[in-house]
N, C-alpha and C. Protein backbone atom coordinates (compact mmCIF):
# COMPACT_ATOMS: atom_id res chain seq x y z
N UNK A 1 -31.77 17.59 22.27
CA UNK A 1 -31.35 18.25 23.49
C UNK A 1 -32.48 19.11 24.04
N UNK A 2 -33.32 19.72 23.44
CA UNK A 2 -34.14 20.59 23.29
C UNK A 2 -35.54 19.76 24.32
N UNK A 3 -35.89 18.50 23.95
CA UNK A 3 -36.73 17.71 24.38
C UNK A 3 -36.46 17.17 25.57
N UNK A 4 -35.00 16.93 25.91
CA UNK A 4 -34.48 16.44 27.44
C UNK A 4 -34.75 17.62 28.13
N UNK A 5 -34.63 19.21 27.71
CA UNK A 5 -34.54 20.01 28.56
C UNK A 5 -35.63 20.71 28.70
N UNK A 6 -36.68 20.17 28.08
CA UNK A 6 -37.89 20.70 28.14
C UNK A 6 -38.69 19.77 29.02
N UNK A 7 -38.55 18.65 28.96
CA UNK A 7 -39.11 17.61 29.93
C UNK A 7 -39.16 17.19 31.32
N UNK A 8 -37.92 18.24 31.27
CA UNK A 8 -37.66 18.17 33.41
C UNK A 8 -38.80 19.50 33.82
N UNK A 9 -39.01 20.64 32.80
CA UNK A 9 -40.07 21.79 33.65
C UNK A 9 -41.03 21.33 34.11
N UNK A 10 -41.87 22.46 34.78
CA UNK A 10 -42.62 21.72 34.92
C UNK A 10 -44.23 22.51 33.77
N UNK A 11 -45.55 21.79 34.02
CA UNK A 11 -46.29 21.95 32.68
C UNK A 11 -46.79 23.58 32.49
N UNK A 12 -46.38 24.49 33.03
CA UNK A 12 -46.70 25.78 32.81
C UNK A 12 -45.51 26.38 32.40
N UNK A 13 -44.41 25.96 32.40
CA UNK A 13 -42.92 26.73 31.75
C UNK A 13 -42.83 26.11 30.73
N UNK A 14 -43.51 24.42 30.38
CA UNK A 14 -43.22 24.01 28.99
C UNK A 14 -44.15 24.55 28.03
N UNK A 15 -45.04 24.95 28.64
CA UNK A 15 -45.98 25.91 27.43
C UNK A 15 -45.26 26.96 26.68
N UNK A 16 -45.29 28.24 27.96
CA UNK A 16 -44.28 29.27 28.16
C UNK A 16 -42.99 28.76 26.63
N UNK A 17 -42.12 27.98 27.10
CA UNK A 17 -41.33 27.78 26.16
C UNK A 17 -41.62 27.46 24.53
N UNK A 18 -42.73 26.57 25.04
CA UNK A 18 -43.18 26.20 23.47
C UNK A 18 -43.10 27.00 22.72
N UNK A 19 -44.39 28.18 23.48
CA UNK A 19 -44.94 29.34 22.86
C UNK A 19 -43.63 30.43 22.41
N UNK A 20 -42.83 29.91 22.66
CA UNK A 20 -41.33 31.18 22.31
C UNK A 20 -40.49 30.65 21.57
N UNK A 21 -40.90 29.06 21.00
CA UNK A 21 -40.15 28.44 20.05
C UNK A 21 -40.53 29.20 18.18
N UNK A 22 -39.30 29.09 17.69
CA UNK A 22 -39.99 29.42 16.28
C UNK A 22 -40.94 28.17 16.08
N UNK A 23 -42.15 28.25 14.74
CA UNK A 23 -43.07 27.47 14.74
C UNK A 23 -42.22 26.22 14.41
N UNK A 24 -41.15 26.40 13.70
CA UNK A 24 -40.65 24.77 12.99
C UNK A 24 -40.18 24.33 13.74
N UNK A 25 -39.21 24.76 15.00
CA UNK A 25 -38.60 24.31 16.21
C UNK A 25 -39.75 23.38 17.22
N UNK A 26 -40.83 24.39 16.93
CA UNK A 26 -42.03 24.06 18.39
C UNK A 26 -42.28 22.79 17.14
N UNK A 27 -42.63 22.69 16.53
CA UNK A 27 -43.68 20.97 16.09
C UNK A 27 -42.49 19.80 16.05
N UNK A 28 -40.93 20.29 15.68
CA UNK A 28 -39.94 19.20 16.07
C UNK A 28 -40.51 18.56 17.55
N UNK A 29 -40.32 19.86 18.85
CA UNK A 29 -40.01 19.90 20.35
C UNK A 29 -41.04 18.94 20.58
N UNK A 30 -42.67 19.23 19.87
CA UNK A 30 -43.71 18.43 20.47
C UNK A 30 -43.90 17.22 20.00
N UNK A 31 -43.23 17.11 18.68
CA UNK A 31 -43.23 15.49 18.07
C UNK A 31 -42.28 14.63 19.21
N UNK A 32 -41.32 15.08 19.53
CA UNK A 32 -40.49 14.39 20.18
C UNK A 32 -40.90 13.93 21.52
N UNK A 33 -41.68 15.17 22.31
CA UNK A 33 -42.65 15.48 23.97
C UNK A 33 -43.42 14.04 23.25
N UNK A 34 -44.06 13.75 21.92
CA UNK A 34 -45.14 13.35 22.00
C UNK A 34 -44.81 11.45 21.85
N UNK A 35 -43.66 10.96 21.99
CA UNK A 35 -42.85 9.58 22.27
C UNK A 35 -42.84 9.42 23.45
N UNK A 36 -42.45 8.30 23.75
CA UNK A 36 -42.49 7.72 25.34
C UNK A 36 -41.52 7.89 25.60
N UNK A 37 -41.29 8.35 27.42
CA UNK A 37 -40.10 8.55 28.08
C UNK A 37 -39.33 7.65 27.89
N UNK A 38 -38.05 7.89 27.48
CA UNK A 38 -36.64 6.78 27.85
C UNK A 38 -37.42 5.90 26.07
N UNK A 39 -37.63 6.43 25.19
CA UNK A 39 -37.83 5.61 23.89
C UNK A 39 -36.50 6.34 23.43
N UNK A 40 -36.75 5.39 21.83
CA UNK A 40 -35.89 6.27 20.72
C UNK A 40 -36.44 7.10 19.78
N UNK A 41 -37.45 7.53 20.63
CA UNK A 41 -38.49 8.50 19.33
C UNK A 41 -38.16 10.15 20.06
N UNK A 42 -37.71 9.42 21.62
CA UNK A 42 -37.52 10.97 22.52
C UNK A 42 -35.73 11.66 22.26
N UNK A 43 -35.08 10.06 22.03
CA UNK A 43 -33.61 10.74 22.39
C UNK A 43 -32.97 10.99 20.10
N UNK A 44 -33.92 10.76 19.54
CA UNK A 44 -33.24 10.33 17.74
C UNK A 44 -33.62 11.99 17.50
N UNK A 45 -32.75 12.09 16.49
CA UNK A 45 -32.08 13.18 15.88
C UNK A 45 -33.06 13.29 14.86
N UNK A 46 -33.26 14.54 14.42
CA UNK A 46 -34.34 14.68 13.39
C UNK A 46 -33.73 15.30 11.87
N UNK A 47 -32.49 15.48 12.74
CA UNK A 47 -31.94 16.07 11.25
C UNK A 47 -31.15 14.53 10.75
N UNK A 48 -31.14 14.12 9.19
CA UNK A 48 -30.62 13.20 9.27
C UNK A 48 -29.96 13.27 7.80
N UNK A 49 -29.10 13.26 7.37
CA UNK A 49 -28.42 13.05 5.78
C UNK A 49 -29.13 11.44 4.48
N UNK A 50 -30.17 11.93 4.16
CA UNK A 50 -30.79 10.98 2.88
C UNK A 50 -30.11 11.57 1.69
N UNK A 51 -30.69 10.12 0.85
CA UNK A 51 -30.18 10.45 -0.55
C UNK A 51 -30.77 9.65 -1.19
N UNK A 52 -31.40 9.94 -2.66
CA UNK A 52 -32.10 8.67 -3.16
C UNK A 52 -31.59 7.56 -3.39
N UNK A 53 -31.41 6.59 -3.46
CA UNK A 53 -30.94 5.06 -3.26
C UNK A 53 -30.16 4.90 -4.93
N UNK A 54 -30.71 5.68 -5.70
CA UNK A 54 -30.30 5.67 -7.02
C UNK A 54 -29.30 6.47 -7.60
N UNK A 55 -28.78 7.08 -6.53
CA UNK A 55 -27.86 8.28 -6.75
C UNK A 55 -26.25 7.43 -6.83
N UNK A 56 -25.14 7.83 -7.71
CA UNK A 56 -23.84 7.33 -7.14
C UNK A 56 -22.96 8.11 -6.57
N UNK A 57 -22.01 8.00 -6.14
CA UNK A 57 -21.00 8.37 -5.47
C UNK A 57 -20.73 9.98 -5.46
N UNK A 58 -20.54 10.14 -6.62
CA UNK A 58 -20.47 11.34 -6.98
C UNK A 58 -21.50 12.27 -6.66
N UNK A 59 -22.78 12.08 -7.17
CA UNK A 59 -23.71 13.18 -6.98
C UNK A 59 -24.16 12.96 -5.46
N UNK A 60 -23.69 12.10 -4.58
CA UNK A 60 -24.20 11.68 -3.48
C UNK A 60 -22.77 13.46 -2.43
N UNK A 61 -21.63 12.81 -3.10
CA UNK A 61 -20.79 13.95 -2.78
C UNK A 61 -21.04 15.43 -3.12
N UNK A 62 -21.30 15.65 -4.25
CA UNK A 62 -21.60 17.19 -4.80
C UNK A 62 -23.03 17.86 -3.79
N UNK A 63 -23.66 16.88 -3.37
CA UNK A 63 -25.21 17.00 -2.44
C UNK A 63 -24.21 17.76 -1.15
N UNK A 64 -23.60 16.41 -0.99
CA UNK A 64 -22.77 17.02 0.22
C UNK A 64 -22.24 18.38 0.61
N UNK A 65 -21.74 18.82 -0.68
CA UNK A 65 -20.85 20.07 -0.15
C UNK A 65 -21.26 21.00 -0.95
N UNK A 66 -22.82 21.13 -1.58
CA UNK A 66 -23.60 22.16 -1.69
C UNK A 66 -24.72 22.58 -0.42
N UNK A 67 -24.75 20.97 0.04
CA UNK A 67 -25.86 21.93 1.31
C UNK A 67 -25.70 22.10 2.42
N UNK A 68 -25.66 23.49 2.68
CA UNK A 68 -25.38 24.11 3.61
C UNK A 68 -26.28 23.69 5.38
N UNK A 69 -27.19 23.24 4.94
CA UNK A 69 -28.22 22.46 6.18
C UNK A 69 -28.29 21.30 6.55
N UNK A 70 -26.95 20.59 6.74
CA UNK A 70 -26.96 19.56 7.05
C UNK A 70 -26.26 19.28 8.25
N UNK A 71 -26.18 18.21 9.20
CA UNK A 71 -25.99 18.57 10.60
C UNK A 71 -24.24 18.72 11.02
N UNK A 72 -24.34 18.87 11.86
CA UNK A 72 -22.71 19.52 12.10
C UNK A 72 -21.85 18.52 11.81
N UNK A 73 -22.70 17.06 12.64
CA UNK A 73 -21.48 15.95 12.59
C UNK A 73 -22.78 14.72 12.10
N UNK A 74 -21.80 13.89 11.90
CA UNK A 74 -23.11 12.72 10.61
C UNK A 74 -22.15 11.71 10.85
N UNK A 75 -22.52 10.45 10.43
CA UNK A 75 -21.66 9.42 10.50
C UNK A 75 -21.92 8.76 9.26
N UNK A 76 -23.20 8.49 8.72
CA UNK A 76 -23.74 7.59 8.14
C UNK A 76 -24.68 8.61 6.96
N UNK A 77 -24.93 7.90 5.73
CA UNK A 77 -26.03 8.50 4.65
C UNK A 77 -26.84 7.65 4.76
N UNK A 78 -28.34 7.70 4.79
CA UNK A 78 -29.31 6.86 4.55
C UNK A 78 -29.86 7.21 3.14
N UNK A 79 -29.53 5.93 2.48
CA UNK A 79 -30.66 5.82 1.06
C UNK A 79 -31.96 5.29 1.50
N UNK A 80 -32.86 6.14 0.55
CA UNK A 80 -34.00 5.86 0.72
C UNK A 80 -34.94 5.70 -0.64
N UNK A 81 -36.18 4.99 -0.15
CA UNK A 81 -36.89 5.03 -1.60
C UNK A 81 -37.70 6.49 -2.24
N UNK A 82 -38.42 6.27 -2.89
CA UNK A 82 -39.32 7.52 -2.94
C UNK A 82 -40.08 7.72 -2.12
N UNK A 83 -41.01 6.59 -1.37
CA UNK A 83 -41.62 7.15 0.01
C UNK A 83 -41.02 7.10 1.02
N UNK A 84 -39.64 7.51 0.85
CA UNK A 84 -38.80 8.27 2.30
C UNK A 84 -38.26 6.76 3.12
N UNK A 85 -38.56 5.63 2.87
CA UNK A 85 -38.55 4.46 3.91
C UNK A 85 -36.72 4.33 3.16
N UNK A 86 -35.90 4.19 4.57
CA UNK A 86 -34.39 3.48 4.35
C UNK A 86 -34.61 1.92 3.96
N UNK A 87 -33.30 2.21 2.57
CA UNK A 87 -33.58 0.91 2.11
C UNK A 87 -31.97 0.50 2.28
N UNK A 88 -31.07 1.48 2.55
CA UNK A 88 -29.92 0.88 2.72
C UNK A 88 -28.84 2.46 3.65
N UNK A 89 -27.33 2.64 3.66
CA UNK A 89 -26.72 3.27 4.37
C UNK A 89 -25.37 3.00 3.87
N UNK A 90 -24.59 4.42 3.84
CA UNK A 90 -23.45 3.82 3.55
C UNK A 90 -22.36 5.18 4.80
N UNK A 91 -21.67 4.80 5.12
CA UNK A 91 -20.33 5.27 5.88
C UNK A 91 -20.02 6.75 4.93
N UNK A 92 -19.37 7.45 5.49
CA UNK A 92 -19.16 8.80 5.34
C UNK A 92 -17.42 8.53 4.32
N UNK A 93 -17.42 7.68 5.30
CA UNK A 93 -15.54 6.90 4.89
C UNK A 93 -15.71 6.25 3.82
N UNK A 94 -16.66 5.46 3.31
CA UNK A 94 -16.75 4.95 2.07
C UNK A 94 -17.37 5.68 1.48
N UNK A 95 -18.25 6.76 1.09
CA UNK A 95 -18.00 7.82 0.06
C UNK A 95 -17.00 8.27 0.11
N UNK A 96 -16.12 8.60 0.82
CA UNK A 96 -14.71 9.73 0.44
C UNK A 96 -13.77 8.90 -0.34
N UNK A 97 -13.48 7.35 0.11
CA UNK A 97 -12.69 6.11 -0.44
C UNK A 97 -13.43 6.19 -1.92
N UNK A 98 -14.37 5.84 -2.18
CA UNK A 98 -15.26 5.75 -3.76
C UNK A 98 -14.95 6.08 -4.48
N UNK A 99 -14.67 6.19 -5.86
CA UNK A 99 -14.86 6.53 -7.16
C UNK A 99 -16.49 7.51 -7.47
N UNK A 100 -16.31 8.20 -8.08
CA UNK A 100 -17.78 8.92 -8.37
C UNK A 100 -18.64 8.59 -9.18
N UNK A 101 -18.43 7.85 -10.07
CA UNK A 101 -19.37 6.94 -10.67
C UNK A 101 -19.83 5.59 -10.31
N UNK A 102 -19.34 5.39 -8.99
CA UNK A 102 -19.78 3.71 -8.03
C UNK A 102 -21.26 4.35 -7.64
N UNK A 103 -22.37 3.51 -8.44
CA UNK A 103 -23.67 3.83 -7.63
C UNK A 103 -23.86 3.39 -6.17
N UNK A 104 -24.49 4.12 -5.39
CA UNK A 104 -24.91 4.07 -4.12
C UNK A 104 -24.79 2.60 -3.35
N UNK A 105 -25.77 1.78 -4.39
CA UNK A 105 -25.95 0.61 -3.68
C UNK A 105 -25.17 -0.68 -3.62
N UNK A 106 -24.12 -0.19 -4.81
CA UNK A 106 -22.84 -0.74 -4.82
C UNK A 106 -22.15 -1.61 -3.64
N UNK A 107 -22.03 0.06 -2.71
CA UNK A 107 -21.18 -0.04 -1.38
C UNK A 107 -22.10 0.14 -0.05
N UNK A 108 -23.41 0.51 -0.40
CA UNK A 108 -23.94 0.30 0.68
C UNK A 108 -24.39 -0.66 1.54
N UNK A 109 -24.93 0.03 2.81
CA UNK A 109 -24.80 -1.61 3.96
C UNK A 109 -26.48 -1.79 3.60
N UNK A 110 -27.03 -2.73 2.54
CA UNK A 110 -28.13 -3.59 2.53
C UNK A 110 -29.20 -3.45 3.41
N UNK A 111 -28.52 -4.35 4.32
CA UNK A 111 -29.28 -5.05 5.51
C UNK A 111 -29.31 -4.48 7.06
N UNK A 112 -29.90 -3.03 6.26
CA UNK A 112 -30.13 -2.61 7.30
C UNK A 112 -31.20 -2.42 8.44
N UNK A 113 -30.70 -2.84 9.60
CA UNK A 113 -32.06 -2.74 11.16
C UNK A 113 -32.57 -1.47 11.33
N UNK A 114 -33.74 -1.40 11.09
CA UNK A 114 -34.36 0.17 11.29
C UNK A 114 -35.21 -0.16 12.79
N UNK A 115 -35.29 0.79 13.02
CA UNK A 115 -36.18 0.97 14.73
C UNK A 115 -37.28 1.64 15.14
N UNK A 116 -38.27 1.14 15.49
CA UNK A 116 -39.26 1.79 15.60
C UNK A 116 -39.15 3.01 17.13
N UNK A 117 -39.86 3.96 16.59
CA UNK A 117 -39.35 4.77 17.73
C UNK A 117 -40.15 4.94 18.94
N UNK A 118 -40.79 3.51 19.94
CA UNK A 118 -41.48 3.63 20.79
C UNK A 118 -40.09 2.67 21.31
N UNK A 119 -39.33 1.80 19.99
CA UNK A 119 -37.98 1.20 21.53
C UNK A 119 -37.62 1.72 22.32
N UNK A 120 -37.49 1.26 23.39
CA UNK A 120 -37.03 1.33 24.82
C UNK A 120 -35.78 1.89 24.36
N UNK A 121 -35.09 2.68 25.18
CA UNK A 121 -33.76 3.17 24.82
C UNK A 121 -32.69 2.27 25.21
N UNK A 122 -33.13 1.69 26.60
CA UNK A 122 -32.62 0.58 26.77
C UNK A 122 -31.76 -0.35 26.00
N UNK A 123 -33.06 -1.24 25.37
CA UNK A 123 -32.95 -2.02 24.38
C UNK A 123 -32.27 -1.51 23.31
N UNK A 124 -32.54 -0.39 22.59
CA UNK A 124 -31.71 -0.09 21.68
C UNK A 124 -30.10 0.21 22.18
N UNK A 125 -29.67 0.61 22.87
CA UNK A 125 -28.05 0.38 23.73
C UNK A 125 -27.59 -0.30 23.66
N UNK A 126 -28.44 -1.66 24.11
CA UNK A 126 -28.02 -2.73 23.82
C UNK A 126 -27.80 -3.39 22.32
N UNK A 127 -28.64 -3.30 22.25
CA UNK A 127 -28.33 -3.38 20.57
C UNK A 127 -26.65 -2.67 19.74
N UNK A 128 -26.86 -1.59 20.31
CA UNK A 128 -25.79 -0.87 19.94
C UNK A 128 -23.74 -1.71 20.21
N UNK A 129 -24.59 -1.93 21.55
CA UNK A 129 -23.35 -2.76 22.11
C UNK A 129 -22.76 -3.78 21.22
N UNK A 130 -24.14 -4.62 21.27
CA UNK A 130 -23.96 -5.72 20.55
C UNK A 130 -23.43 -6.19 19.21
N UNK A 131 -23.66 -4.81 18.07
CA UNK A 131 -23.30 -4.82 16.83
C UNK A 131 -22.21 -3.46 16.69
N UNK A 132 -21.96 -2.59 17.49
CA UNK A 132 -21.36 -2.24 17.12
C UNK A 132 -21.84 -1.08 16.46
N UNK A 133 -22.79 -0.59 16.66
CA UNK A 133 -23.32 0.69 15.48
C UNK A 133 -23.06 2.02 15.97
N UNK A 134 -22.69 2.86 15.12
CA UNK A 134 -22.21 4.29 15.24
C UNK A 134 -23.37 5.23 15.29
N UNK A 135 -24.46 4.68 14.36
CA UNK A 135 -25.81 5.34 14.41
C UNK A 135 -27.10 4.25 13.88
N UNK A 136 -28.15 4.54 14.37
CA UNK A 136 -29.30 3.71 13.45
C UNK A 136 -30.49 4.59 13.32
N UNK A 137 -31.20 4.06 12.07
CA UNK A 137 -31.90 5.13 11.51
C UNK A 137 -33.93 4.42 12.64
N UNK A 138 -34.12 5.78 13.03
CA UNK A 138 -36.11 5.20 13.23
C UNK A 138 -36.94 5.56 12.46
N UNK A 139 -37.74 4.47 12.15
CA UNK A 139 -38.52 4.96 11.45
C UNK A 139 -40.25 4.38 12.11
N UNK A 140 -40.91 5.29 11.07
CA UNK A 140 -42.75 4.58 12.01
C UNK A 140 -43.12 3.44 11.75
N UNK A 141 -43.26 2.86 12.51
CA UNK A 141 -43.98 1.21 12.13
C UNK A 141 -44.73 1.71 11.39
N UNK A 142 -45.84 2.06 11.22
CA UNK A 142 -47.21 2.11 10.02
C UNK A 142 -46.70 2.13 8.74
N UNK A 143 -45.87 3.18 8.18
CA UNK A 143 -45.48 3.45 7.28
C UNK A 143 -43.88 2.99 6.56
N UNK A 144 -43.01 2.69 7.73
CA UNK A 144 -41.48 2.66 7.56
C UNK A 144 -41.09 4.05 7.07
N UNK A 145 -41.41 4.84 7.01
CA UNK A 145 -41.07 5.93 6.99
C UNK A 145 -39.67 6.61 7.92
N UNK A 146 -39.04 7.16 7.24
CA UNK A 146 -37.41 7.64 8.41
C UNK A 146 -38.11 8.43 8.88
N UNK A 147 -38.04 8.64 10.04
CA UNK A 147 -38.77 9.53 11.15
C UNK A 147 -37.31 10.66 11.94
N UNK A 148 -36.03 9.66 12.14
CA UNK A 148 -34.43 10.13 12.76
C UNK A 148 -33.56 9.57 12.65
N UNK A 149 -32.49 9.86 13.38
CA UNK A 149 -32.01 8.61 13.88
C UNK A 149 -31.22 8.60 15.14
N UNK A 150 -30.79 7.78 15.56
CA UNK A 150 -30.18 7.85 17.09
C UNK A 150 -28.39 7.37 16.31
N UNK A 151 -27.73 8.36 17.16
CA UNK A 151 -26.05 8.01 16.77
C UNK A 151 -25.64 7.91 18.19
N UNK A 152 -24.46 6.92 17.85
CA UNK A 152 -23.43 6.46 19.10
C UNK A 152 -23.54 7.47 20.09
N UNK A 153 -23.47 9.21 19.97
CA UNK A 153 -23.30 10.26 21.04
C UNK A 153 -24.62 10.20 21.80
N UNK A 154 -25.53 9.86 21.27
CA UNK A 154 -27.09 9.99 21.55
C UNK A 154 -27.37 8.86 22.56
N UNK A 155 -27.02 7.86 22.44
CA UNK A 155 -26.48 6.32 23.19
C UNK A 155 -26.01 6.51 24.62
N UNK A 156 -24.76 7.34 24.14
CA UNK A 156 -23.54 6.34 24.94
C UNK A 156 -24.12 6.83 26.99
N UNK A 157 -25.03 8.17 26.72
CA UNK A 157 -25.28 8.20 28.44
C UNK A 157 -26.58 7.11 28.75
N UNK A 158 -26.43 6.38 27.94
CA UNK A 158 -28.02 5.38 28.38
C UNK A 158 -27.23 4.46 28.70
N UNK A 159 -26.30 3.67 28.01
CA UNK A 159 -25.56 2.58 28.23
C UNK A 159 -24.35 3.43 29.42
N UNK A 160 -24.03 4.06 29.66
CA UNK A 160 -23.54 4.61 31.03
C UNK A 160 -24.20 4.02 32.04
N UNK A 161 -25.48 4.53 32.16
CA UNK A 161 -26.38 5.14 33.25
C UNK A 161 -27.14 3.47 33.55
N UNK A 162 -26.84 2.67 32.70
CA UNK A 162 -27.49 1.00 32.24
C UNK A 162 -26.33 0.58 32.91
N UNK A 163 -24.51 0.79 32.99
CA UNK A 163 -23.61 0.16 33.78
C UNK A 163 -23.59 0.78 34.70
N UNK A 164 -24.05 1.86 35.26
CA UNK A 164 -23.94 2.05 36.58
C UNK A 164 -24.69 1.68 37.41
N UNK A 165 -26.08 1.52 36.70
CA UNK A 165 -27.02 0.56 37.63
C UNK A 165 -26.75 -0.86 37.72
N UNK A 166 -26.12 -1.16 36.81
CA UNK A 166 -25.36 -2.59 37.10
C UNK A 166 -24.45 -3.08 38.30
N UNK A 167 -23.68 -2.02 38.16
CA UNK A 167 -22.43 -1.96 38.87
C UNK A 167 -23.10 -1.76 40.70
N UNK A 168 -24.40 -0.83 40.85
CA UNK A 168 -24.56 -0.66 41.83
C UNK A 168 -25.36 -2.13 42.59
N UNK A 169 -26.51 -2.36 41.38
CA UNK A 169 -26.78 -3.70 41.75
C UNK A 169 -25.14 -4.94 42.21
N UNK A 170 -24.63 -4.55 41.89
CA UNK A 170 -23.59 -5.87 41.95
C UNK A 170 -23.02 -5.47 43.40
N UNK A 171 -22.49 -4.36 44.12
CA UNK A 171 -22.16 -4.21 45.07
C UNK A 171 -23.21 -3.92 46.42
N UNK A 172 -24.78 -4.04 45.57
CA UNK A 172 -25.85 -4.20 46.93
C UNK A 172 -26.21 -3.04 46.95
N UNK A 173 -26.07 -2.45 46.55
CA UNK A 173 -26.95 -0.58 46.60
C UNK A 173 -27.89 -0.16 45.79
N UNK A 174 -27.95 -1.26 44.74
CA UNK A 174 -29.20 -0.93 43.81
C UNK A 174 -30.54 -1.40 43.77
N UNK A 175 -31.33 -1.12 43.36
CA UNK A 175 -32.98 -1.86 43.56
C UNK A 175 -33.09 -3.28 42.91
């Protein structure tokens, strides 16, 4: 939110602001400034719920409701390896359904599409449409590294703003 609303000033108030961000806030604000307009590197969430890929059910839960810094609303856990790259994901609903000794990868979703975060936001909407996803994780091409991720709320005004230009094209008012 922070990055949409910093991006309409203009370049002497985004300094101004920078400069009044705490330091950990300001290198989020400028990683994000520093993606391409209308990508998924500008609109993905930086806070994101990992867990090592080796963890089960249980200690994946006890993580849960010891840490206090985790984001308000979540949909999804990303397992990951030791160098941070998602190797799989599982539903919030299937940890609570679980047994506590079902390891991670048990029930997790595999095959999961990760995104590099110069996609078009576009394209990723579409995507969204298409499969159905509540959230997907980005990570850096170079490395695969989780970088965010973009969730359904983060989406849904691109694929809006994608049918209304549709809609206007279709009745002759659009470019």
């Amino acid at each position: 939110d922070a990055v949409n609303i910093i991006e309409e000033l203009e370049k002497g108030e985004i300094e101004d602001v920078l400069a009044a961000l705490p330091a950990e806030d300001r290198v989020l604000v400028e990683e994000g400034l520093a993606y391409p307009e209308d990508s998924a590197g500008r609109m993905m969430q930086r806070e994101i719920v990992t867990v090592p890929s080796f963890w089960t059910i249980g200690q994946t839960i006890d993580f849960l409701r010891a840490n206090p810094d985790l984001p308000d609303d979540f949909y999804d856990i990303y397992l990951v390896d030791e160098a941070y790259r998602p190797v799989g994901s599982v539903s919030v609903s299937h940890v609570l359904r679980t047994r506590r000794a079902v390891a991670l990868t048990n029930v997790a979703q595999g095959d999961l599409r990760v995104f590099p975060p110069e996609l078009d936001q576009e394209e990723l909407a579409h995507t969204f449409r298409q499969y159905g996803f509540s959230s997907a994780p980005v990570a850096d091409a170079e490395t695969g590294r989780l970088v965010g991720v973009v969730t359904l709320d983060d989406i849904v005004h691109v694929i809006d703003e994608d049918a209304e230009d549709d809609l206007m094209r279709l009745v002759g008012l659009g470019s």
